[in-house]
PDB file of N, CA and C in Angstrom:
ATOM      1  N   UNK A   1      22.861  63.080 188.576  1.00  0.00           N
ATOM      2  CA  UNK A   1      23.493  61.797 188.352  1.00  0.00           C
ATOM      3  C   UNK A   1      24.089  61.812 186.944  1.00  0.00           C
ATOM      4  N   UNK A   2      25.451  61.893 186.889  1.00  0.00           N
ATOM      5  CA  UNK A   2      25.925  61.232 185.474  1.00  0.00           C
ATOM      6  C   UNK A   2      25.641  60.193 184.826  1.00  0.00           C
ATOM      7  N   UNK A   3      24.801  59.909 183.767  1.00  0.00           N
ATOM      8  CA  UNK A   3      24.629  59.051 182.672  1.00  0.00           C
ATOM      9  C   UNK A   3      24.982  58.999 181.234  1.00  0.00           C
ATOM     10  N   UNK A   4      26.304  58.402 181.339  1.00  0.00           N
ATOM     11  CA  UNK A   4      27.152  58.412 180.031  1.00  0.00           C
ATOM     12  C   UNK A   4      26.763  57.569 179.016  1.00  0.00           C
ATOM     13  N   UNK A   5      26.369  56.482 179.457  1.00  0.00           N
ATOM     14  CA  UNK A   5      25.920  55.535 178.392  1.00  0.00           C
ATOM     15  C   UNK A   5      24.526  55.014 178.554  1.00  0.00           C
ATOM     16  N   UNK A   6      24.238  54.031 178.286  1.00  0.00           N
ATOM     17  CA  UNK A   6      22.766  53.165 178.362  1.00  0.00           C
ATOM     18  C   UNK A   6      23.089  52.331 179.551  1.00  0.00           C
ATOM     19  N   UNK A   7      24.279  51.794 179.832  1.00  0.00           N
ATOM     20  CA  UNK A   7      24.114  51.300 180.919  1.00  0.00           C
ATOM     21  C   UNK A   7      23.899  51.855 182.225  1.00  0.00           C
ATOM     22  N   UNK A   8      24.555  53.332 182.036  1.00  0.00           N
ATOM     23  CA  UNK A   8      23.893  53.981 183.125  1.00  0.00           C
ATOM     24  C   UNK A   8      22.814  54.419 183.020  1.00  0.00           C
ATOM     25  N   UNK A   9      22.042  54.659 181.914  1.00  0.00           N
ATOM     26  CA  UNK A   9      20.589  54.958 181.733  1.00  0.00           C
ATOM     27  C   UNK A   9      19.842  53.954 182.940  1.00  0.00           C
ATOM     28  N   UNK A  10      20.318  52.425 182.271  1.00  0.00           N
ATOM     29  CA  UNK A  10      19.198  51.269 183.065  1.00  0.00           C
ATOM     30  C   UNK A  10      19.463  51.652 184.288  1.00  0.00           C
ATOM     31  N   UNK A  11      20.650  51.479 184.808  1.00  0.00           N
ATOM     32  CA  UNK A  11      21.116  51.401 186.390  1.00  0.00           C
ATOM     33  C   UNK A  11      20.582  52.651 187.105  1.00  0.00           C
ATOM     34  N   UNK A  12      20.684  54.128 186.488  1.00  0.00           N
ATOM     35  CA  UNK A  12      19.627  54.945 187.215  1.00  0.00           C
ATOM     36  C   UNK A  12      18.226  54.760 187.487  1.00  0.00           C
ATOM     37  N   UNK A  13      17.535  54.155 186.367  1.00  0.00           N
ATOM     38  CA  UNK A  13      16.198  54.174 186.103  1.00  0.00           C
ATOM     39  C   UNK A  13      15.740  52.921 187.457  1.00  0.00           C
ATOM     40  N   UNK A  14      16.558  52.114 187.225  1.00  0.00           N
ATOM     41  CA  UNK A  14      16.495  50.950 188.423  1.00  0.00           C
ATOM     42  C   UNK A  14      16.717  51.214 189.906  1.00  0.00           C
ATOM     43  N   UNK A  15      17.643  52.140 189.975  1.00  0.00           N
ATOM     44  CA  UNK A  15      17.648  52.772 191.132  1.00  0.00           C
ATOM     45  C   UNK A  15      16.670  53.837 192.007  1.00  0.00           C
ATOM     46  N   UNK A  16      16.149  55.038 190.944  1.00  0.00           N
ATOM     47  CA  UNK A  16      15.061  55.144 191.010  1.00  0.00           C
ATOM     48  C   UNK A  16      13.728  54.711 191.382  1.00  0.00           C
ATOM     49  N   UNK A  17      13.345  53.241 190.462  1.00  0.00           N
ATOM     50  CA  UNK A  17      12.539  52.585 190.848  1.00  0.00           C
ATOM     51  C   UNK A  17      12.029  51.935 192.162  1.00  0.00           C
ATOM     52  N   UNK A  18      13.701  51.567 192.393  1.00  0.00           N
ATOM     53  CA  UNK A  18      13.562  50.783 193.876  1.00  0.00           C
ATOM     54  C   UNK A  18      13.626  51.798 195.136  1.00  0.00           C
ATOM     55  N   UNK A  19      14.248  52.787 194.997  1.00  0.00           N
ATOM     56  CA  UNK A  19      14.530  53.645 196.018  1.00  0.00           C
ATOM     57  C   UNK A  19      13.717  54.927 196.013  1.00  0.00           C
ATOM     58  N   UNK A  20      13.247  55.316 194.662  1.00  0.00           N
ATOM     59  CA  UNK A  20      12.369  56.725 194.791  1.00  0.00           C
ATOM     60  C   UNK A  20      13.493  57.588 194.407  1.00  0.00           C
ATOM     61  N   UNK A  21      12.869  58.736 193.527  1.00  0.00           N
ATOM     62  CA  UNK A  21      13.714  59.886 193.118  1.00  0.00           C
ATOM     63  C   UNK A  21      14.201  60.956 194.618  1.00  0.00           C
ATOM     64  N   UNK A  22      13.942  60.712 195.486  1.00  0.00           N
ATOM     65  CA  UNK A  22      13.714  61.483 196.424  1.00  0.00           C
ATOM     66  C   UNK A  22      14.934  61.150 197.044  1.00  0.00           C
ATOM     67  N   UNK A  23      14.993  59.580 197.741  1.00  0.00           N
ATOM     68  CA  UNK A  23      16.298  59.232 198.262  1.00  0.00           C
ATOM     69  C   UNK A  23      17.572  58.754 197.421  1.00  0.00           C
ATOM     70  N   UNK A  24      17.100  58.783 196.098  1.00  0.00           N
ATOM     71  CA  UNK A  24      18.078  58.716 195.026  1.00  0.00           C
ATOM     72  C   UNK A  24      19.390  60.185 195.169  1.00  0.00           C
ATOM     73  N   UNK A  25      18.378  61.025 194.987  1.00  0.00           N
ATOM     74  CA  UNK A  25      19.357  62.502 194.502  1.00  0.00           C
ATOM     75  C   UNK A  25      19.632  62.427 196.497  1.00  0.00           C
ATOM     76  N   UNK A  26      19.180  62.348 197.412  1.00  0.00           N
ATOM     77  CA  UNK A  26      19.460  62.467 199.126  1.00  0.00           C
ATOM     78  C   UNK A  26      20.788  61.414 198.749  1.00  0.00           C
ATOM     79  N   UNK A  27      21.333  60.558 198.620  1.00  0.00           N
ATOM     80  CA  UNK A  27      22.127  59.531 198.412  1.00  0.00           C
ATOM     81  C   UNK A  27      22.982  60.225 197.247  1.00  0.00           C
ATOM     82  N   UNK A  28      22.671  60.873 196.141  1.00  0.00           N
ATOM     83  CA  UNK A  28      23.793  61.853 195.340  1.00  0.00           C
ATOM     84  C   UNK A  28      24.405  62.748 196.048  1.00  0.00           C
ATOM     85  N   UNK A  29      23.668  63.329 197.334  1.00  0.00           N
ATOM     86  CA  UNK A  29      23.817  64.282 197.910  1.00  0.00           C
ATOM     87  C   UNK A  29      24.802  63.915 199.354  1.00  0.00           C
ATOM     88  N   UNK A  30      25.244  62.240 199.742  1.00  0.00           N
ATOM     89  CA  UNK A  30      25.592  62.422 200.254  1.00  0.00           C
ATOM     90  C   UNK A  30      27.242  61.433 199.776  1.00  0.00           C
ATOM     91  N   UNK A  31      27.658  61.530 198.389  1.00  0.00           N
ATOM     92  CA  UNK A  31      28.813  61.258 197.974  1.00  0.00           C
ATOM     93  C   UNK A  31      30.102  61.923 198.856  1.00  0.00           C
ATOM     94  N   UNK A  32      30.775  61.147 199.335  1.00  0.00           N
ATOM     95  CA  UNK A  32      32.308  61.459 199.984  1.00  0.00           C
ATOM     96  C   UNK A  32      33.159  61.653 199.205  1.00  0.00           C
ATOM     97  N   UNK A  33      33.461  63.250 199.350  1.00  0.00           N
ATOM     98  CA  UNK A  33      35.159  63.228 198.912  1.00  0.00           C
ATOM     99  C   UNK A  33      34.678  63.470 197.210  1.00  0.00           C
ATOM    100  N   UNK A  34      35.797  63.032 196.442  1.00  0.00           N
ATOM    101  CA  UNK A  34      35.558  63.571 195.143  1.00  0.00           C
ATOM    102  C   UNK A  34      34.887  62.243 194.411  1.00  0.00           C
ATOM    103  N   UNK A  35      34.272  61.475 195.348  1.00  0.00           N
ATOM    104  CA  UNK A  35      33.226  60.313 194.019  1.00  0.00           C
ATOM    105  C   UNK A  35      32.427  61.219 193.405  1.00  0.00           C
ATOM    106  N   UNK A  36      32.196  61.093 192.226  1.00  0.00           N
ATOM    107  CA  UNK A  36      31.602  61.817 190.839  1.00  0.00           C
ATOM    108  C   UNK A  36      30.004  60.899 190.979  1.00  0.00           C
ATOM    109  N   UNK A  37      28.959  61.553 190.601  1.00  0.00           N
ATOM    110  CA  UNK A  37      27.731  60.805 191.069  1.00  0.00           C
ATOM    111  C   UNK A  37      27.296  59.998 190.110  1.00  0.00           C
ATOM    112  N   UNK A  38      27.975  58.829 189.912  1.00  0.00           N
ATOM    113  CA  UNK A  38      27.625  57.840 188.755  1.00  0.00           C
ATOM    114  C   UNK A  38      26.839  56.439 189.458  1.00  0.00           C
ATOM    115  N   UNK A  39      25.725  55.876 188.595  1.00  0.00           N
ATOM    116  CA  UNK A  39      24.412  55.471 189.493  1.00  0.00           C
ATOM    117  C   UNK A  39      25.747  54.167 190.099  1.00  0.00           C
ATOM    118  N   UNK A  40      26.698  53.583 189.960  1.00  0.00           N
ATOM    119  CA  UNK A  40      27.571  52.691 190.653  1.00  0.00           C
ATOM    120  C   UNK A  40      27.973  53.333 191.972  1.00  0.00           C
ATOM    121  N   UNK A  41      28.461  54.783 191.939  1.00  0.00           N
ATOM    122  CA  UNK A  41      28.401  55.359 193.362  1.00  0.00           C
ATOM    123  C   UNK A  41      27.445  55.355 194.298  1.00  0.00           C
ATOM    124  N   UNK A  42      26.273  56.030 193.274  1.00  0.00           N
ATOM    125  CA  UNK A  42      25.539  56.412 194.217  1.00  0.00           C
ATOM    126  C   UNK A  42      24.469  54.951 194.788  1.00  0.00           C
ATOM    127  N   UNK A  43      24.661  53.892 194.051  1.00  0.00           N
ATOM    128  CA  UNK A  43      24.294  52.482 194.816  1.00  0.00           C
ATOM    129  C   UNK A  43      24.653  52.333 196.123  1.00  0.00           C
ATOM    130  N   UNK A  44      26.005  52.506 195.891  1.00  0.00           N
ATOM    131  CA  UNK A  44      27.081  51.941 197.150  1.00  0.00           C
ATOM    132  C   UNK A  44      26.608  52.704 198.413  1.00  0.00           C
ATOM    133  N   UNK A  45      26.237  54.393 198.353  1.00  0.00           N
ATOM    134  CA  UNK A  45      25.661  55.557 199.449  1.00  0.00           C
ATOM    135  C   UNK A  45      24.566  54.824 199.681  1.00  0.00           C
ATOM    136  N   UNK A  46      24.134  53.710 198.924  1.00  0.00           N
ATOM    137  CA  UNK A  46      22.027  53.073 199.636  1.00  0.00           C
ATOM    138  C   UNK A  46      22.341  51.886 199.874  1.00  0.00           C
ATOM    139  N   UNK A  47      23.503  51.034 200.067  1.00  0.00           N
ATOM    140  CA  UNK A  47      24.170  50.261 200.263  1.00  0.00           C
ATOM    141  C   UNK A  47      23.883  48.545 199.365  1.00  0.00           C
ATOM    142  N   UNK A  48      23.644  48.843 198.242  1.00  0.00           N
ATOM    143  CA  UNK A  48      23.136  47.848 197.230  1.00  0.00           C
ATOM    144  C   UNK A  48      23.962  48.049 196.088  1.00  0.00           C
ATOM    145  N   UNK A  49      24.128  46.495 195.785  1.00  0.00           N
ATOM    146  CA  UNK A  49      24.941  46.570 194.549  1.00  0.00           C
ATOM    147  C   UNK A  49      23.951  45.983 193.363  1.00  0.00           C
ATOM    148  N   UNK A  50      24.533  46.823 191.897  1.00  0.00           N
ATOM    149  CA  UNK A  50      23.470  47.047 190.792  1.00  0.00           C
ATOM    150  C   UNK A  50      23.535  45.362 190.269  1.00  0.00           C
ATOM    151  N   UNK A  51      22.332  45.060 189.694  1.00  0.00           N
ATOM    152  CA  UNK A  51      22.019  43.749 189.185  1.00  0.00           C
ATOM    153  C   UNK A  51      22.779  43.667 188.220  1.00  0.00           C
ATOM    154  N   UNK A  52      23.452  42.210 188.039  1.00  0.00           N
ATOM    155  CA  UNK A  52      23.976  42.006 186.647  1.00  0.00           C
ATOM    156  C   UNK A  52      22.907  41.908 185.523  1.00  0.00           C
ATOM    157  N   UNK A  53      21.935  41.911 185.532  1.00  0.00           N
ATOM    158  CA  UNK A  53      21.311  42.321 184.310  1.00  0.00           C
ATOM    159  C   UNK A  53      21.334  43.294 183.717  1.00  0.00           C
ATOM    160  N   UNK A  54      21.330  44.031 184.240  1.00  0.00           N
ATOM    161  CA  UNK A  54      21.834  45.740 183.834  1.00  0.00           C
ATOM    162  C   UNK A  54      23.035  46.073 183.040  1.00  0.00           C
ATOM    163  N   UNK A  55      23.770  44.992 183.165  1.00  0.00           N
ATOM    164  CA  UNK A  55      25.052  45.341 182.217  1.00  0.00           C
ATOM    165  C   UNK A  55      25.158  44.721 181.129  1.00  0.00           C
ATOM    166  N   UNK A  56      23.886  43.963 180.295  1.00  0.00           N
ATOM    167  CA  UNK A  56      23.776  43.562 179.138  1.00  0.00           C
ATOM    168  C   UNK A  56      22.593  44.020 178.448  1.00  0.00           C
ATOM    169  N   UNK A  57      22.740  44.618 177.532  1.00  0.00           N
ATOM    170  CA  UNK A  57      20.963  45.476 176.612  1.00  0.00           C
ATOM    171  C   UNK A  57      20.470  44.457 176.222  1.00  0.00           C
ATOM    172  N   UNK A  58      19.007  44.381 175.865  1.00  0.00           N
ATOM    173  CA  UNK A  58      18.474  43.628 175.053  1.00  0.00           C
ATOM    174  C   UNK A  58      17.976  44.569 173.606  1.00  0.00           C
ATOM    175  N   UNK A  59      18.605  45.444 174.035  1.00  0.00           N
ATOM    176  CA  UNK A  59      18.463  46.485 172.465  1.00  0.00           C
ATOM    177  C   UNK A  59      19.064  45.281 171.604  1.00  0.00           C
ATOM    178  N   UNK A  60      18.063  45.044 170.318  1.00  0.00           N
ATOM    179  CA  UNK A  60      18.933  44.067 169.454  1.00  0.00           C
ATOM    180  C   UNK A  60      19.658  45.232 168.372  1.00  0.00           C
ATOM    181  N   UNK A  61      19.457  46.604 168.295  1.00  0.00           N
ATOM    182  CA  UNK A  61      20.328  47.056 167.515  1.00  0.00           C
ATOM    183  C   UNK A  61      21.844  47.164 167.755  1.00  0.00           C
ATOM    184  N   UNK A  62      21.584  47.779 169.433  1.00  0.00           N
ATOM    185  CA  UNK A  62      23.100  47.539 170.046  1.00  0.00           C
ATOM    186  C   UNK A  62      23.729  46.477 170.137  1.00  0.00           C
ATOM    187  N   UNK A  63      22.789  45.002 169.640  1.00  0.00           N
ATOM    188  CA  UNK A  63      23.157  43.932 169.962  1.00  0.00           C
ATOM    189  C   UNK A  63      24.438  43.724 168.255  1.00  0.00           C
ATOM    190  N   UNK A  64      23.534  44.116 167.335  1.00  0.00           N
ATOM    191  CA  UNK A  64      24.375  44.142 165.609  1.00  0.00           C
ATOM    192  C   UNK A  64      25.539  44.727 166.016  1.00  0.00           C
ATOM    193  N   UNK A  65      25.067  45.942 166.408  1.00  0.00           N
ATOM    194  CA  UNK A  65      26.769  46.898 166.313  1.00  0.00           C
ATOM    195  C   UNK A  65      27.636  46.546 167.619  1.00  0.00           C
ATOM    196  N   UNK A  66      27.377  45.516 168.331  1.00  0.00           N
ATOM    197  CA  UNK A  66      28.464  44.682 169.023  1.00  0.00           C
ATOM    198  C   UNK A  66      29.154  44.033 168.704  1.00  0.00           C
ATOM    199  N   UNK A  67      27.997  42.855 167.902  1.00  0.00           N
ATOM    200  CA  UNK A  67      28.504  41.647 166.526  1.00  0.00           C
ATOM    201  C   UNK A  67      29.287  42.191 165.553  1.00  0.00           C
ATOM    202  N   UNK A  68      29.122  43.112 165.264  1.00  0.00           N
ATOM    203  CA  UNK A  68      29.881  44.343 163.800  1.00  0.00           C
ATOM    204  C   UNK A  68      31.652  44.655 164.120  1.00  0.00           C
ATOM    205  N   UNK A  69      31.233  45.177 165.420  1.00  0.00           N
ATOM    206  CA  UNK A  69      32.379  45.884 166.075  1.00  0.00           C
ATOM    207  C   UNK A  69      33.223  44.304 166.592  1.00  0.00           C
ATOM    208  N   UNK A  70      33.120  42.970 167.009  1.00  0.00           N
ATOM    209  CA  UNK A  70      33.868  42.402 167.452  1.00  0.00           C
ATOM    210  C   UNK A  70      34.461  41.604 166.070  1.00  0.00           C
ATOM    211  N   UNK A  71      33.192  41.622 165.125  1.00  0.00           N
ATOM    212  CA  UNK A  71      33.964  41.403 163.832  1.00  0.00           C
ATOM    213  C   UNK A  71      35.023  42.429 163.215  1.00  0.00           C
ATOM    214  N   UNK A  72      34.982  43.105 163.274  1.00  0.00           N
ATOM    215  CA  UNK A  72      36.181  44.077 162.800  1.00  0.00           C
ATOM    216  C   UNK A  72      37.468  43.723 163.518  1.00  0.00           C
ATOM    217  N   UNK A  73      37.281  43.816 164.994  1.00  0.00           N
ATOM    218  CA  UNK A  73      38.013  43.477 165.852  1.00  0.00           C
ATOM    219  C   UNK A  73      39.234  42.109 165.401  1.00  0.00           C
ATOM    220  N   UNK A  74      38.511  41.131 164.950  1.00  0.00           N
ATOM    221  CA  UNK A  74      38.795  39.800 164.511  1.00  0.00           C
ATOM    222  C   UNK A  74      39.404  39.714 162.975  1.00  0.00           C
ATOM    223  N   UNK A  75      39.317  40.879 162.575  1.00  0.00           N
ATOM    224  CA  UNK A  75      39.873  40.469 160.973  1.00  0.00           C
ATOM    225  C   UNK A  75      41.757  41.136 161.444  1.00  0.00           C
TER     226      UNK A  75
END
């Protein structure tokens, strides 16, 4: 499974959880065509879509260098 960022960190780890490492990588294994095995694909192969919680950290460091970065953004 490709995990590029933290959000795919959570969304594997969650997927995992609910489904088992077993039918996780069986469900990597059964990607069509050239989908790349990113845990958003491989949801869709177990037919569940990922929680919106998952797409916000409660890392409060990542939370600064969001605040940091949209301030820069703004000047």
């Amino acid at each position: 499974m490709i995990t590029e960022n933290e959000r795919d960190k959570r969304a594997a780890a969650w997927l995992v959880e609910q489904f088992g490492a077993e039918a996780v990588a069986e469900a990597e294994n059964r990607l069509a065509g050239a989908r790349r095995p990113y845990p958003s694909n491989i949801a869709k192969v177990l037919g569940v879509t990922l929680p919106e919680s998952l797409k916000r950290t409660e890392n409060p460091v990542a939370r600064q260098k969001l605040a940091a970065m949209k301030a820069m953004l703004t000047k």
